[in-house]
Protein backbone atom coordinates (compact mmCIF):
# COMPACT_ATOMS: atom_id res chain seq x y z
CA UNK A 1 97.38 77.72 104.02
CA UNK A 2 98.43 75.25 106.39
CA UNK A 3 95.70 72.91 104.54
CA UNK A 4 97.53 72.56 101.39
CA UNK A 5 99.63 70.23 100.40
CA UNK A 6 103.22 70.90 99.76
CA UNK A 7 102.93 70.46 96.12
CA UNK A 8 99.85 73.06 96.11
CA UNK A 9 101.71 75.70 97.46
CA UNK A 10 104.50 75.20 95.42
CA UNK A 11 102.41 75.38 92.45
CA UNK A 12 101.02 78.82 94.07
CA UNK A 13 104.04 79.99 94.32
CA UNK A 14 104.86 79.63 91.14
CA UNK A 15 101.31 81.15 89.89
CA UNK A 16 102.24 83.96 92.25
CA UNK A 17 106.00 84.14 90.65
CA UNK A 18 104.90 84.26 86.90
CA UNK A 19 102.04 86.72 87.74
CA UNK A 20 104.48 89.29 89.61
CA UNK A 21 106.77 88.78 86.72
CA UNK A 22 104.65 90.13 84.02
CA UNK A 23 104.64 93.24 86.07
CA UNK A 24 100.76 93.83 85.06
CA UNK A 25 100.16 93.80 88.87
CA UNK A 26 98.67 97.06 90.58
CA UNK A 27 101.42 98.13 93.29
CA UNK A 28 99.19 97.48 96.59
CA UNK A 29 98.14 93.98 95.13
CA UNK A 30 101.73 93.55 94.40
CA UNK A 31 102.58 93.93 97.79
CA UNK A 32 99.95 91.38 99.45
CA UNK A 33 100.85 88.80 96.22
CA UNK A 34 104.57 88.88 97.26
CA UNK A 35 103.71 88.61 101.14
CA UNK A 36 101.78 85.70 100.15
CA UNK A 37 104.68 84.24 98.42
CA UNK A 38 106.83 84.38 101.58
CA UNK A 39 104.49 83.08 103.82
CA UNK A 40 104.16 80.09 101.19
CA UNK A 41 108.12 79.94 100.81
CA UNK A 42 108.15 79.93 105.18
CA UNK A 43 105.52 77.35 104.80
CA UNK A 44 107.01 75.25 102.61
CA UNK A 45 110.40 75.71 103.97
CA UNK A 46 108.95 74.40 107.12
CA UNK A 47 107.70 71.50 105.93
CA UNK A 48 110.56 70.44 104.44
CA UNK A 49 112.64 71.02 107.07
CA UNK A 50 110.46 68.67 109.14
CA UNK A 51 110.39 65.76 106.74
CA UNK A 52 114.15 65.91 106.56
CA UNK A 53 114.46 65.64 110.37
CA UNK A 54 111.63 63.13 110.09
CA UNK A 55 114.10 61.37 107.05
CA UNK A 56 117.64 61.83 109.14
CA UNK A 57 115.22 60.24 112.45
CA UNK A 58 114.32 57.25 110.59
CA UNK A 59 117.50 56.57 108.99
CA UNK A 60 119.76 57.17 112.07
CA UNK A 61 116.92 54.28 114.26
CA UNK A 62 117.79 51.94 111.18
CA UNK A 63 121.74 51.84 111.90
CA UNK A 64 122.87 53.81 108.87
CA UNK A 65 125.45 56.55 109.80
CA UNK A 66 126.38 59.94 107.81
CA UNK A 67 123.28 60.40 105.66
CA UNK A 68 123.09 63.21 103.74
CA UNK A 69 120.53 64.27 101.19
CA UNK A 70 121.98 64.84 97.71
CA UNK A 71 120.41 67.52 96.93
CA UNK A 72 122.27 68.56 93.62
CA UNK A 73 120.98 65.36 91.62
CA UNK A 74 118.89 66.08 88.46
CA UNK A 75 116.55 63.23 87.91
């Protein structure tokens, strides 16, 4: 997993999701499908977490003070 990009797991995720969802899924593969959807959720989770440290690292060596991410913008 850990070879993926972000935006591939994400994208599993979602496969995962909309599969689980239709509820066509025996009960046993149900169970390793969703445990694989938390481990990519951790993952990603993860990752994110690091870039914004990475982010709030960057911007706090460049002088700026109080950055936050906006993270209720649609664009």
């Amino acid at each position: 997993m850990e070879n993926k990009t972000f935006e591939e797991k994400i994208l599993e995720l979602e496969s995962i999701v909309k599969e689980l969802e239709q509820g066509n899924v025996p009960l046993n593969e149900s169970i390793d499908k969703y445990t694989l959807a938390m481990n990519l959720v951790k993952s990603c989770n993860d990752e994110l977490n690091n870039i914004e440290e990475k982010v709030a690292k960057i911007v706090t060596e460049n002088g700026v003070k109080d950055f936050d991410v906006d993270t209720t913008s649609n664009n």
